[in-house]
N, C-alpha and C. Protein backbone atom coordinates (compact mmCIF):
# COMPACT_ATOMS: atom_id res chain seq x y z
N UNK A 1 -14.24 -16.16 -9.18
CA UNK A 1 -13.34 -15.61 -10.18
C UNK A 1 -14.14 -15.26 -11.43
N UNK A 2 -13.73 -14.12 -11.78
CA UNK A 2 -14.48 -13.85 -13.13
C UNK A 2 -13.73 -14.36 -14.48
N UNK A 3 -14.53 -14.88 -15.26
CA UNK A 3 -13.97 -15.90 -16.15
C UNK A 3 -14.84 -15.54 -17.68
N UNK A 4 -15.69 -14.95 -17.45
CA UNK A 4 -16.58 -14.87 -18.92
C UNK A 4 -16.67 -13.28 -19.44
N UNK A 5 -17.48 -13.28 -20.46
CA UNK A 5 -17.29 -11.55 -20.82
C UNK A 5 -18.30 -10.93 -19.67
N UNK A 6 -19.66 -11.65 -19.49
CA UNK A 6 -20.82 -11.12 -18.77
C UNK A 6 -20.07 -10.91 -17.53
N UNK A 7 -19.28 -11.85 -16.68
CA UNK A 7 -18.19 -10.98 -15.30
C UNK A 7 -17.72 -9.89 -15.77
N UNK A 8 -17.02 -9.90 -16.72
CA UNK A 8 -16.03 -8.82 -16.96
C UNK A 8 -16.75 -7.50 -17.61
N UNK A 9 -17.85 -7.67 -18.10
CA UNK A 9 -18.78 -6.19 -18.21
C UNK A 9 -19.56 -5.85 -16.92
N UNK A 10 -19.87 -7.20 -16.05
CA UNK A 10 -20.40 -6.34 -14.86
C UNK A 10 -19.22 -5.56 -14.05
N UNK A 11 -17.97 -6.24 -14.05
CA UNK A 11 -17.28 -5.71 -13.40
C UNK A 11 -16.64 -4.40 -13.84
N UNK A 12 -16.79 -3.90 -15.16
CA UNK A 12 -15.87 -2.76 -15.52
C UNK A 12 -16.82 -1.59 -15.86
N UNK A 13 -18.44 -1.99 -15.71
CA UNK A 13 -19.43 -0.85 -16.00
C UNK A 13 -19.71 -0.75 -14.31
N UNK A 14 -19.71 -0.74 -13.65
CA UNK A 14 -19.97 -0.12 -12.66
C UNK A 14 -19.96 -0.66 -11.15
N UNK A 15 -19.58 -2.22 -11.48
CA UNK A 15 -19.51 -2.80 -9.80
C UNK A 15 -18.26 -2.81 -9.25
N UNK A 16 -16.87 -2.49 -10.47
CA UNK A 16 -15.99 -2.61 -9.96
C UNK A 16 -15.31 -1.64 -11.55
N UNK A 17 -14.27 -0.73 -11.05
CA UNK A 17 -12.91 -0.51 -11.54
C UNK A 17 -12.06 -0.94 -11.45
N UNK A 18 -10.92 -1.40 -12.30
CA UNK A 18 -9.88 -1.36 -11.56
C UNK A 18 -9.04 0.43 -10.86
N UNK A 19 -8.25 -0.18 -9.85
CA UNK A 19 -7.77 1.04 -9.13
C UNK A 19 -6.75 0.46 -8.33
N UNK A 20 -6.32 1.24 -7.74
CA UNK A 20 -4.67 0.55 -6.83
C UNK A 20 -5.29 1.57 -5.55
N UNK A 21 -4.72 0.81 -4.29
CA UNK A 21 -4.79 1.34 -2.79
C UNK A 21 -3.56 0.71 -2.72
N UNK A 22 -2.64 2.02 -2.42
CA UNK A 22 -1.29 2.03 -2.08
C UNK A 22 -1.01 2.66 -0.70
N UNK A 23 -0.51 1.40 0.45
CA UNK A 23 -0.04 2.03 1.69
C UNK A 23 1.19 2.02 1.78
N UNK A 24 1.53 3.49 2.42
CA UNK A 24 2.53 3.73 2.85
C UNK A 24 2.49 3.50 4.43
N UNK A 25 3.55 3.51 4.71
CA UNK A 25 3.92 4.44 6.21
C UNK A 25 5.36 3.51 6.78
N UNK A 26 5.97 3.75 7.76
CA UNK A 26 6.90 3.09 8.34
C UNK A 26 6.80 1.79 8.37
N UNK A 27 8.15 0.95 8.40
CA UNK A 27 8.24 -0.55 9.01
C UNK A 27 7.40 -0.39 10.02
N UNK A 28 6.55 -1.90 10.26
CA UNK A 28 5.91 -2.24 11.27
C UNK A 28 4.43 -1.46 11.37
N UNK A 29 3.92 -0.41 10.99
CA UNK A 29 2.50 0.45 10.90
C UNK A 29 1.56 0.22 10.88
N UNK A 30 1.55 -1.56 9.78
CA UNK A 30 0.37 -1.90 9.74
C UNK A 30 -0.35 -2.60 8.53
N UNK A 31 1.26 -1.91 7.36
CA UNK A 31 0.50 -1.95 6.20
C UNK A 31 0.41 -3.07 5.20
N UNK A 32 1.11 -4.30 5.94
CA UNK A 32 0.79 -5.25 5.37
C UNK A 32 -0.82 -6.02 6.03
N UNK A 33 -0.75 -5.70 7.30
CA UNK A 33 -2.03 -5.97 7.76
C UNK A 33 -3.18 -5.66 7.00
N UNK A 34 -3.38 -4.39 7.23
CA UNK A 34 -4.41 -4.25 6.82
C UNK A 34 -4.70 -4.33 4.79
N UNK A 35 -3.43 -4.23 4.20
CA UNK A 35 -3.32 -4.82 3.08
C UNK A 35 -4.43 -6.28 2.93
N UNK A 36 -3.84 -7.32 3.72
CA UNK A 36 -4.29 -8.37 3.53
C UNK A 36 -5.88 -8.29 4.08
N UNK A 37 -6.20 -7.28 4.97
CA UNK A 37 -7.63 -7.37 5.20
C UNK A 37 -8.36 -6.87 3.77
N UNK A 38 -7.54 -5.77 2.85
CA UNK A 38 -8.67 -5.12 2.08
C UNK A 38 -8.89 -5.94 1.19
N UNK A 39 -7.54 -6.79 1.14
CA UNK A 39 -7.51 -7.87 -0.33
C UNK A 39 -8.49 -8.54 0.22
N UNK A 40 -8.82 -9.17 1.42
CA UNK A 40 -9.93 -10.36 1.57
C UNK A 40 -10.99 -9.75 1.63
N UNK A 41 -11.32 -8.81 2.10
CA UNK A 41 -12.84 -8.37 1.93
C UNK A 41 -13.19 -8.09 0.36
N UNK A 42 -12.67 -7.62 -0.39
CA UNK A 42 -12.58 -7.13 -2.10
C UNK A 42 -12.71 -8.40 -2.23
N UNK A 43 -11.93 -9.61 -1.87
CA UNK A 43 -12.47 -10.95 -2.77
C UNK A 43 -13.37 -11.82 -2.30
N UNK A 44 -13.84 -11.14 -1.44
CA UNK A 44 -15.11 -12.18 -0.79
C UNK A 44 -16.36 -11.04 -1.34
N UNK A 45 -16.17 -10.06 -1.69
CA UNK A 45 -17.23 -9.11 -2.35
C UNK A 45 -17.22 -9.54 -4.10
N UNK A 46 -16.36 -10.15 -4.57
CA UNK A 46 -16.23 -10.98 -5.57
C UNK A 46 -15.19 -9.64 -6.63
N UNK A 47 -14.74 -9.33 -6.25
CA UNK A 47 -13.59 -8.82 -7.21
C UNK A 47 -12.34 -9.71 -7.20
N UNK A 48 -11.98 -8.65 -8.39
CA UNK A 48 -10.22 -9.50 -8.71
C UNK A 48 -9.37 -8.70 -8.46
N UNK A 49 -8.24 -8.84 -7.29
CA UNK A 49 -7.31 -8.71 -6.29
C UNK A 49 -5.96 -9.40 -6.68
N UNK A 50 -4.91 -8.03 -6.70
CA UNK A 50 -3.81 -8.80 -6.70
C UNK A 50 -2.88 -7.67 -5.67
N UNK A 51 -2.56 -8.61 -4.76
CA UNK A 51 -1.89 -7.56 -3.77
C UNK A 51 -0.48 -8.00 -3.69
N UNK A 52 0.04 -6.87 -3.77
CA UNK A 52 2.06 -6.85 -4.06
C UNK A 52 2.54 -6.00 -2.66
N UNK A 53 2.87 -7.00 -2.13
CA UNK A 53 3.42 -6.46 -0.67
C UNK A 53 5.01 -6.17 -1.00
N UNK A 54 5.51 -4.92 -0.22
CA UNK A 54 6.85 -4.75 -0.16
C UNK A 54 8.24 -5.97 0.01
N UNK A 55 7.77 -6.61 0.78
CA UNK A 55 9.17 -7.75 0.99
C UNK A 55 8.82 -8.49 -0.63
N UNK A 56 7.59 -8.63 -0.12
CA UNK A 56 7.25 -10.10 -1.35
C UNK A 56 8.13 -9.42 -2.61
N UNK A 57 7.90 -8.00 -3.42
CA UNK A 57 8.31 -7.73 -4.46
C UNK A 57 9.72 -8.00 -4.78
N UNK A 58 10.37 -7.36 -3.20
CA UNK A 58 11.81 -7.12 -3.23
C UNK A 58 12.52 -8.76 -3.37
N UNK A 59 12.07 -9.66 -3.05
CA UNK A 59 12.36 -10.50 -3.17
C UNK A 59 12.51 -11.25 -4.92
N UNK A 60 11.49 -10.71 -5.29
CA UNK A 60 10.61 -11.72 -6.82
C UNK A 60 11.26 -10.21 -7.89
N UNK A 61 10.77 -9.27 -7.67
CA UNK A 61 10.27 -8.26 -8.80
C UNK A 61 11.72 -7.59 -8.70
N UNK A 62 12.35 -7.14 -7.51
CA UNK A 62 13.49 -6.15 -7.18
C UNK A 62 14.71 -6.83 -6.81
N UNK A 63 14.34 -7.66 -7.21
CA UNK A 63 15.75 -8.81 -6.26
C UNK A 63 16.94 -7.89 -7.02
N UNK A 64 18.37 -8.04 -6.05
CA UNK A 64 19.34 -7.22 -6.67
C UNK A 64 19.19 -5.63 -6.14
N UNK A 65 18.16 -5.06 -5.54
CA UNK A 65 18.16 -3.44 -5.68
C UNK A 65 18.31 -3.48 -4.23
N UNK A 66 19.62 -2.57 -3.63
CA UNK A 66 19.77 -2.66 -2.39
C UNK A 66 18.68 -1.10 -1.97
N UNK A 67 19.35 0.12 -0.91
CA UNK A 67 17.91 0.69 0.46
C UNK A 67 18.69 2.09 0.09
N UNK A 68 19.45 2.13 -1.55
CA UNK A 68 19.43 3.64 -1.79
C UNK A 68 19.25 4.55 -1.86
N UNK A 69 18.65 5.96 -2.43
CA UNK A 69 17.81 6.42 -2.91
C UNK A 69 16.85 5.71 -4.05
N UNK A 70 18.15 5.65 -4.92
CA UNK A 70 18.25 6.06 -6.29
C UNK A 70 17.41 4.00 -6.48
N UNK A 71 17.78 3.23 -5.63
CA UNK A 71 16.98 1.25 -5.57
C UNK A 71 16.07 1.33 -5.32
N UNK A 72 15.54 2.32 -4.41
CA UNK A 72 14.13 2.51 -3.46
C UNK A 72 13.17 2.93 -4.45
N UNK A 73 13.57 4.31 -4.85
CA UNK A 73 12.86 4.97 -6.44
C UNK A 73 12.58 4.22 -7.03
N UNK A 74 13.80 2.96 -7.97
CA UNK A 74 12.96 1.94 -8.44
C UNK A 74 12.68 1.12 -8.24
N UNK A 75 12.67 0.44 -7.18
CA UNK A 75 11.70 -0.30 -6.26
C UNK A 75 10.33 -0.09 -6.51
N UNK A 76 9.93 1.27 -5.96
CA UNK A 76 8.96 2.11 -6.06
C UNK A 76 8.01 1.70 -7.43
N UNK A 77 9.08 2.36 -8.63
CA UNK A 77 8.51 2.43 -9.81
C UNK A 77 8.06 1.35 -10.21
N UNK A 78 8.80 0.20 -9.61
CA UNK A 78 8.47 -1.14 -10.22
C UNK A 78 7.20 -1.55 -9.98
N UNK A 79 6.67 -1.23 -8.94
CA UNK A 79 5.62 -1.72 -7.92
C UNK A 79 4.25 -0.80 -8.66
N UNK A 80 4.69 0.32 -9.04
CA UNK A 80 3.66 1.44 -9.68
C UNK A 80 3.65 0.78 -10.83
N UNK A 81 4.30 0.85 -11.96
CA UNK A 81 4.27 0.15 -13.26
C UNK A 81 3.05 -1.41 -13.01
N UNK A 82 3.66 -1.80 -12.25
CA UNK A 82 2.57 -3.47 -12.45
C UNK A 82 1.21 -2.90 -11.82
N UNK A 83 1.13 -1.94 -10.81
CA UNK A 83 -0.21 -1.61 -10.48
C UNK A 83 -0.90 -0.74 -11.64
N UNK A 84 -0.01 0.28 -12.13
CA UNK A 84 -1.30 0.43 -13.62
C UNK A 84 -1.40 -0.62 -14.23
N UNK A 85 -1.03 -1.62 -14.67
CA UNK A 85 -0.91 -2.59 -15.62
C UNK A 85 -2.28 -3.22 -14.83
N UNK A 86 -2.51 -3.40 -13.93
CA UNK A 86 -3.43 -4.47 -13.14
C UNK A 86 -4.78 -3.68 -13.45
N UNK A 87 -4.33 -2.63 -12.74
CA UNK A 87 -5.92 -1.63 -12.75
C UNK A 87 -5.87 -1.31 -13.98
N UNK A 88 -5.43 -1.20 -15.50
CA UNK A 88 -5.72 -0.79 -16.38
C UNK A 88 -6.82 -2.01 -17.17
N UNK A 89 -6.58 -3.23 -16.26
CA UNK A 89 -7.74 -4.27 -17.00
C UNK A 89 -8.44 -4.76 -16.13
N UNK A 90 -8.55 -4.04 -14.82
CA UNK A 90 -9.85 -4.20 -14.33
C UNK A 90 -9.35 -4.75 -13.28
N UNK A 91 -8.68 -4.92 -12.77
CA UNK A 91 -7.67 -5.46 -11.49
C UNK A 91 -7.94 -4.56 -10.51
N UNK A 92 -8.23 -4.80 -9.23
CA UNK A 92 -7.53 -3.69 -7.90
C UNK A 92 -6.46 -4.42 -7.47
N UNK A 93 -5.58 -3.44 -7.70
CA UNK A 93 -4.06 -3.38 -7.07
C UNK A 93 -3.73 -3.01 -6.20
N UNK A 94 -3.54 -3.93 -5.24
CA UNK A 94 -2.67 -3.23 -3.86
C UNK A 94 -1.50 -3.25 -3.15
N UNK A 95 -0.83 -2.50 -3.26
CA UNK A 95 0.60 -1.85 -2.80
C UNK A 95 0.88 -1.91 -1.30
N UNK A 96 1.95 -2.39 -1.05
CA UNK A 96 1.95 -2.28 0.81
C UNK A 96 3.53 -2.10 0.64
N UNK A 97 3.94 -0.87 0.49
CA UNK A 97 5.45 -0.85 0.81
C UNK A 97 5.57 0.68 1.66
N UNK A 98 6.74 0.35 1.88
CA UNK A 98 6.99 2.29 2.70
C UNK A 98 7.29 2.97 1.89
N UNK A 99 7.82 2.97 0.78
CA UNK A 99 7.78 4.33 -0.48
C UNK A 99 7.86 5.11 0.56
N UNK A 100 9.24 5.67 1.10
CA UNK A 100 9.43 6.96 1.61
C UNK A 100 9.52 8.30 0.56
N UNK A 101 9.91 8.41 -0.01
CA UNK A 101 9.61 9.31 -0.91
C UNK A 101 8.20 10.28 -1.30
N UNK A 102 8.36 11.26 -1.53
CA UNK A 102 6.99 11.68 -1.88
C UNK A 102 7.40 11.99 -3.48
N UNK A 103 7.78 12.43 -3.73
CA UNK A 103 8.63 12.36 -5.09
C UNK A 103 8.32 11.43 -6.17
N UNK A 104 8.58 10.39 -5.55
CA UNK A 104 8.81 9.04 -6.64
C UNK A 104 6.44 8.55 -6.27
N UNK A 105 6.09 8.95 -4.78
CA UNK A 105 4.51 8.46 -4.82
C UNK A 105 3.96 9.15 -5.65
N UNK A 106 4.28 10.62 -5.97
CA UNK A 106 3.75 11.69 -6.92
C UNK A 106 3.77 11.37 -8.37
N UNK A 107 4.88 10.78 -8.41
CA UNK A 107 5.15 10.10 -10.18
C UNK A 107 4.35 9.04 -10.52
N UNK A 108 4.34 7.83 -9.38
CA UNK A 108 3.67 6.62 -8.99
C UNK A 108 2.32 6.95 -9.43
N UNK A 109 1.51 8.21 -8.31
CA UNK A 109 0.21 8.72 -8.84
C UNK A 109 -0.37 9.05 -10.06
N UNK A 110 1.01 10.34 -10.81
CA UNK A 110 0.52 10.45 -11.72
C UNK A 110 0.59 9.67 -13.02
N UNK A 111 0.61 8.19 -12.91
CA UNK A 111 0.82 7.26 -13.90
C UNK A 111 -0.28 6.52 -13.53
N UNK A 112 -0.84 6.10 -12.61
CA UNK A 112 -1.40 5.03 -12.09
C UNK A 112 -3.14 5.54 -11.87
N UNK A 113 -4.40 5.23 -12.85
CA UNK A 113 -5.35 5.97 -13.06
C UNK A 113 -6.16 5.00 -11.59
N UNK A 114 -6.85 5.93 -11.03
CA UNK A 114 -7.68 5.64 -9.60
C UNK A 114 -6.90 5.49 -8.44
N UNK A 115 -5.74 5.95 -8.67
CA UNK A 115 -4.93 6.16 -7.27
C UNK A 115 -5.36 6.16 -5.86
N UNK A 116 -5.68 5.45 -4.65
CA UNK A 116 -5.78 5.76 -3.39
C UNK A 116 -4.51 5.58 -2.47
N UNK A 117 -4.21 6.57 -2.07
CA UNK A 117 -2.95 6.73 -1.15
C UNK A 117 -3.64 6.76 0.31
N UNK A 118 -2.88 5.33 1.02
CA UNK A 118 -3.24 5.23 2.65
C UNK A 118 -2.04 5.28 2.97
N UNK A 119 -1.91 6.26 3.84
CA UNK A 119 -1.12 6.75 5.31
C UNK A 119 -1.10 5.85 6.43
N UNK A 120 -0.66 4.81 6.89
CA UNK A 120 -0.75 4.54 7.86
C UNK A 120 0.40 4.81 8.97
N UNK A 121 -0.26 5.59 9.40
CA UNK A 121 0.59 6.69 10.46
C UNK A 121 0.72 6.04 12.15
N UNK A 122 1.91 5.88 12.59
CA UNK A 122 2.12 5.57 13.52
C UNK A 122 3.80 6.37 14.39
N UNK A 123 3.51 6.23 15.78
CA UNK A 123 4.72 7.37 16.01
C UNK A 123 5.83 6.14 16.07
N UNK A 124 6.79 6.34 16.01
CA UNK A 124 8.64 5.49 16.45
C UNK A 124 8.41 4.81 17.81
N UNK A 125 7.90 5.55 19.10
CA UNK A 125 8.02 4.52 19.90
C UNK A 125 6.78 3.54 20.17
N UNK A 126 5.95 4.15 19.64
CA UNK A 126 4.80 2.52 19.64
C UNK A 126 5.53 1.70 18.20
N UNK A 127 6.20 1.97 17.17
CA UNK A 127 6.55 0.93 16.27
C UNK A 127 7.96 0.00 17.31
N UNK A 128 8.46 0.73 17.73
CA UNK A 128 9.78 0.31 18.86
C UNK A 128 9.23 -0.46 19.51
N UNK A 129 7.83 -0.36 20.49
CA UNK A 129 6.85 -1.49 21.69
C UNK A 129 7.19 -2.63 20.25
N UNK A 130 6.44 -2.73 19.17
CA UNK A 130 5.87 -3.92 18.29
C UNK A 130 7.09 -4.81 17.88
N UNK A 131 8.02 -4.08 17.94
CA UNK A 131 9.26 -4.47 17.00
C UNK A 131 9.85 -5.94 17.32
N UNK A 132 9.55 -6.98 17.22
CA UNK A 132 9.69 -7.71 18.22
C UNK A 132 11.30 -8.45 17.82
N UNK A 133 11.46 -8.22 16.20
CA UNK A 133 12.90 -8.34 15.95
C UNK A 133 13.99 -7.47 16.78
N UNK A 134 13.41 -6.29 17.37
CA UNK A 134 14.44 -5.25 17.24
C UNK A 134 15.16 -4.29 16.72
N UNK A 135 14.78 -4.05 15.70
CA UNK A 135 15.51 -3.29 14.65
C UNK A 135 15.26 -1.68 15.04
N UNK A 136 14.56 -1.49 15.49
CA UNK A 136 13.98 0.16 15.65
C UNK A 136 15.16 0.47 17.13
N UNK A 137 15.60 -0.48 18.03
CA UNK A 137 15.83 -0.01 19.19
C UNK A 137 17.91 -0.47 18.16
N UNK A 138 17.97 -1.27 17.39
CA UNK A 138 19.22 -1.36 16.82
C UNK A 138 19.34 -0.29 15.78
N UNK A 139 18.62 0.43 15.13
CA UNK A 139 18.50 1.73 14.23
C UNK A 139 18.94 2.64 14.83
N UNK A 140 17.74 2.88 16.37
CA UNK A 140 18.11 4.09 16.94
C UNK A 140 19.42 4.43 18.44
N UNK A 141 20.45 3.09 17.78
CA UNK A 141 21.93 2.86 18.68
C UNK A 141 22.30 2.78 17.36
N UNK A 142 22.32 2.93 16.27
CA UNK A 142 23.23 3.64 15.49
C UNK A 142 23.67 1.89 14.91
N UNK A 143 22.83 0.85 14.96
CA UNK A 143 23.51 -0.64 14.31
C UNK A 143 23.35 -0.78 13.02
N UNK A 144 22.04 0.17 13.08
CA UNK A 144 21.17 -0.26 11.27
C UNK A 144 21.59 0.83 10.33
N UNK A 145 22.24 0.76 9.56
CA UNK A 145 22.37 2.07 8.60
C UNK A 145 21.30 2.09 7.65
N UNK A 146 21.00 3.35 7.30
CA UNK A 146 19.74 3.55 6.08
C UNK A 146 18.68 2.71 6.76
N UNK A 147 18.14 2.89 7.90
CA UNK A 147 16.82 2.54 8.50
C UNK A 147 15.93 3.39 8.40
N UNK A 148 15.12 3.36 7.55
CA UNK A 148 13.87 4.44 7.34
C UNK A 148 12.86 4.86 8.48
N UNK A 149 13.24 6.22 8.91
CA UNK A 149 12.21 6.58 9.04
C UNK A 149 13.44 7.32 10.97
N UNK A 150 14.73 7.09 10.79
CA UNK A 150 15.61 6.45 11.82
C UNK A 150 16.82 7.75 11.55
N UNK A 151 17.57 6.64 10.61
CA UNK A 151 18.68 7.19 9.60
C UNK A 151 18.37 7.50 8.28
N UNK A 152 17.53 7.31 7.96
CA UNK A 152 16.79 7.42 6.46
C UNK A 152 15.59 8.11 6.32
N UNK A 153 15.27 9.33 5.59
CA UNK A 153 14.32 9.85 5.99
C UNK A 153 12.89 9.07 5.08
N UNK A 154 11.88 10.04 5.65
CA UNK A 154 10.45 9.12 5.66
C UNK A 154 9.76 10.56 5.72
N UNK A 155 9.01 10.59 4.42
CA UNK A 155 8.61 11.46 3.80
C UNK A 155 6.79 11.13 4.00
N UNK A 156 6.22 11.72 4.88
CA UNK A 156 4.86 11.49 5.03
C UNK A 156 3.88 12.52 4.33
N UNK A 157 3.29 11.43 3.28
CA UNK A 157 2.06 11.75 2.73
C UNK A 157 1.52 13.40 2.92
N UNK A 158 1.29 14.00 2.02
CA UNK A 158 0.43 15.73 2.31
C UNK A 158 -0.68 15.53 2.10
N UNK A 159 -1.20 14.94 0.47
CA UNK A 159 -2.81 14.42 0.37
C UNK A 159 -2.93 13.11 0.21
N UNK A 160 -2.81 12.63 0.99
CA UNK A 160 -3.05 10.28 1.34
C UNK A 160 -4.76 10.76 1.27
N UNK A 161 -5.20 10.27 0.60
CA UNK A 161 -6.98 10.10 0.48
C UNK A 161 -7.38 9.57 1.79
N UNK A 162 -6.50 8.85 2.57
CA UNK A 162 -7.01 8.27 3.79
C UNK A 162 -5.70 7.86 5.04
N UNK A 163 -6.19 8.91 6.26
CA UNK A 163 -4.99 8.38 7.09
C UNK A 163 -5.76 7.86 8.10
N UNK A 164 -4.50 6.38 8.06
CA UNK A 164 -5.13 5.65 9.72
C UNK A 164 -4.17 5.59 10.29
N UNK A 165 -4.70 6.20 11.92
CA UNK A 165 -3.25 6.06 13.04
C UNK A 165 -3.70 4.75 13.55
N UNK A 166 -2.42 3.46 13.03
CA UNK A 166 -2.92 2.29 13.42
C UNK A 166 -2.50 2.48 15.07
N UNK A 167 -1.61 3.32 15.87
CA UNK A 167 -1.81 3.46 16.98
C UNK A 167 -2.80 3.77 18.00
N UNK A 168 -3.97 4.14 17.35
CA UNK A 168 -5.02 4.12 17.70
C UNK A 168 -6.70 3.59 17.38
N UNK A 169 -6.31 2.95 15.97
CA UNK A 169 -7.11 2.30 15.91
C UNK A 169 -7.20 0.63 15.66
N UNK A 170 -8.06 -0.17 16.34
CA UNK A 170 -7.86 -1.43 15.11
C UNK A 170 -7.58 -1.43 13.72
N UNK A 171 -7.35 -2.98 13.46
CA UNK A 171 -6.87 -2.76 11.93
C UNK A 171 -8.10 -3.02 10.86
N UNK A 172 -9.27 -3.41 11.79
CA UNK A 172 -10.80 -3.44 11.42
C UNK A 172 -11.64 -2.31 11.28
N UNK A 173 -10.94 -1.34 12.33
CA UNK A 173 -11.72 -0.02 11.72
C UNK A 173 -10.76 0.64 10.95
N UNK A 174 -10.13 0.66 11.03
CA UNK A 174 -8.52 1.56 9.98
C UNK A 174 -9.70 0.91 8.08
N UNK A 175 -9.64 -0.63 7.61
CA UNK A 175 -10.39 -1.38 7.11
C UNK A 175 -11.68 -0.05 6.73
N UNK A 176 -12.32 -0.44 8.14
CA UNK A 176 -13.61 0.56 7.43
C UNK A 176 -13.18 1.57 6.87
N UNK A 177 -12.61 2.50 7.35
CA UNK A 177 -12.32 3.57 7.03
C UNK A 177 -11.93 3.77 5.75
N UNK A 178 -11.38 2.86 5.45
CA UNK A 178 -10.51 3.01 3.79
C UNK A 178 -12.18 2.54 3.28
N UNK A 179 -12.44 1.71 3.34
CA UNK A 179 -13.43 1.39 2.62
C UNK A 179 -14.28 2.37 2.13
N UNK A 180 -14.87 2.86 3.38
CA UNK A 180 -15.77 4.29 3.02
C UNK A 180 -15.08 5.09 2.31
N UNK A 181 -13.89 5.03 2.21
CA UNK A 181 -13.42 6.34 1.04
C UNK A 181 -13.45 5.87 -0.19
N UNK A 182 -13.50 3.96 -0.53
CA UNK A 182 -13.48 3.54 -1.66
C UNK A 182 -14.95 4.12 -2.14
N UNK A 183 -16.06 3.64 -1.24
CA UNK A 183 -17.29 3.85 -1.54
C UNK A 183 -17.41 5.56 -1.89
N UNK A 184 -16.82 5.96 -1.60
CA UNK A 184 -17.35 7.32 -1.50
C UNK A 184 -16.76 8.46 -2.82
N UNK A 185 -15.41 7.74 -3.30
CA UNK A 185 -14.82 7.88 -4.09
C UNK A 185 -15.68 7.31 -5.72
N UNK A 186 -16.60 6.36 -5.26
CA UNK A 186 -17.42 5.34 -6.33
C UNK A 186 -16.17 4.14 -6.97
N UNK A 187 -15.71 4.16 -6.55
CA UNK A 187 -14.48 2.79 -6.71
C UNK A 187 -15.63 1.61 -6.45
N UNK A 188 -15.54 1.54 -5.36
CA UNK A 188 -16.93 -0.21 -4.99
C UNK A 188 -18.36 0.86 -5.05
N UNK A 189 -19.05 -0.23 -5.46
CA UNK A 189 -20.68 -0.02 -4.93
C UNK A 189 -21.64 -0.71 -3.81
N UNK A 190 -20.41 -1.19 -3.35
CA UNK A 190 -21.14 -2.39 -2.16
C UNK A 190 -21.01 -2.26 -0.99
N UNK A 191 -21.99 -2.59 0.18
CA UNK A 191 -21.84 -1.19 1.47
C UNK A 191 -20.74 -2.46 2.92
């Protein structure tokens, strides 16, 4: 943990920014997975990580906002607001919700300085194989109302800095992959 000024100037001149990696994509895709992989590799590379997963928020941050438009939007916003706040002092922030919207990710973006938008793209019936609650095969018999992506539409990414079809890849290379765009972007300096 960085605790002194000498951490906190190595970390904000050049070994680390703060920045937010925000995944989208459908229930079930991936994106809490691999969420929790980027947060552990970032803190075993010695940065400071604070990752805000979708349920977790809705629970703590959104409690009260039901699967409206108009709850989802600020759902959304809520989740964007604390991620500039994080990355504005040197924090990487990471986001793991479905933000169907492109609308409300566009606003999200243009507030939120070092933006990375991950896609994690997967089709309906491999999320249907995973589903092990059921909800995708109770969505698509008409049980679930406002099921994203079902009955609710699901607005996929045009420029996501990085798409992984977790249907085809591990969630270790999906991982690399983002990574190299951090590196490549100059976000990390570490290989």
């Amino acid at each position: 943990m960085h605790n002194n000024l000498t951490d906190m100037e190595t970390h904000r001149d050049g070994f680390y920014k703060g920045f937010t990696i925000w995944f989208t994509g459908l229930s079930g895709a991936g994106k809490s997975t691999l969420s929790q992989i980027m947060a552990e590799r970032l803190k075993n590379a010695g940065a400071r990580v604070e990752l805000l997963d979708g349920d977790v928020v809705r629970t703590n941050l959104s409690k009260g906002l039901g699967f409206s438009k108009e709850d989802r939007d600020t759902n959304i916003r809520r989740i964007g607001f604390v991620c500039d706040l994080l990355s504005r002092n040197g924090v990487i922030a990471i986001a793991a919700a479905i933000s169907p919207y492109r609308e409300v990710r566009r606003e999200v973006r243009s507030k939120v300085a070092n933006f990375v938008e991950v896609y994690a793209e997967c089709p309906i019936e491999v999320l249907k194989d995973r589903d092990v609650k059921g909800l995708y095969t109770k969505a698509l018999a008409g049980e679930i109302k406002h099921f994203t992506g079902v009955s609710d539409p699901y607005e996929s990414p045009e420029h996501a800095e990085v798409v992984v079809r977790t249907d085809e890849e591990t969630p270790e290379e999906s991982a690399d992959r983002i990574w190299a765009k951090l590196k490549e972007l100059d976000l990390i300096a570490l290989d």
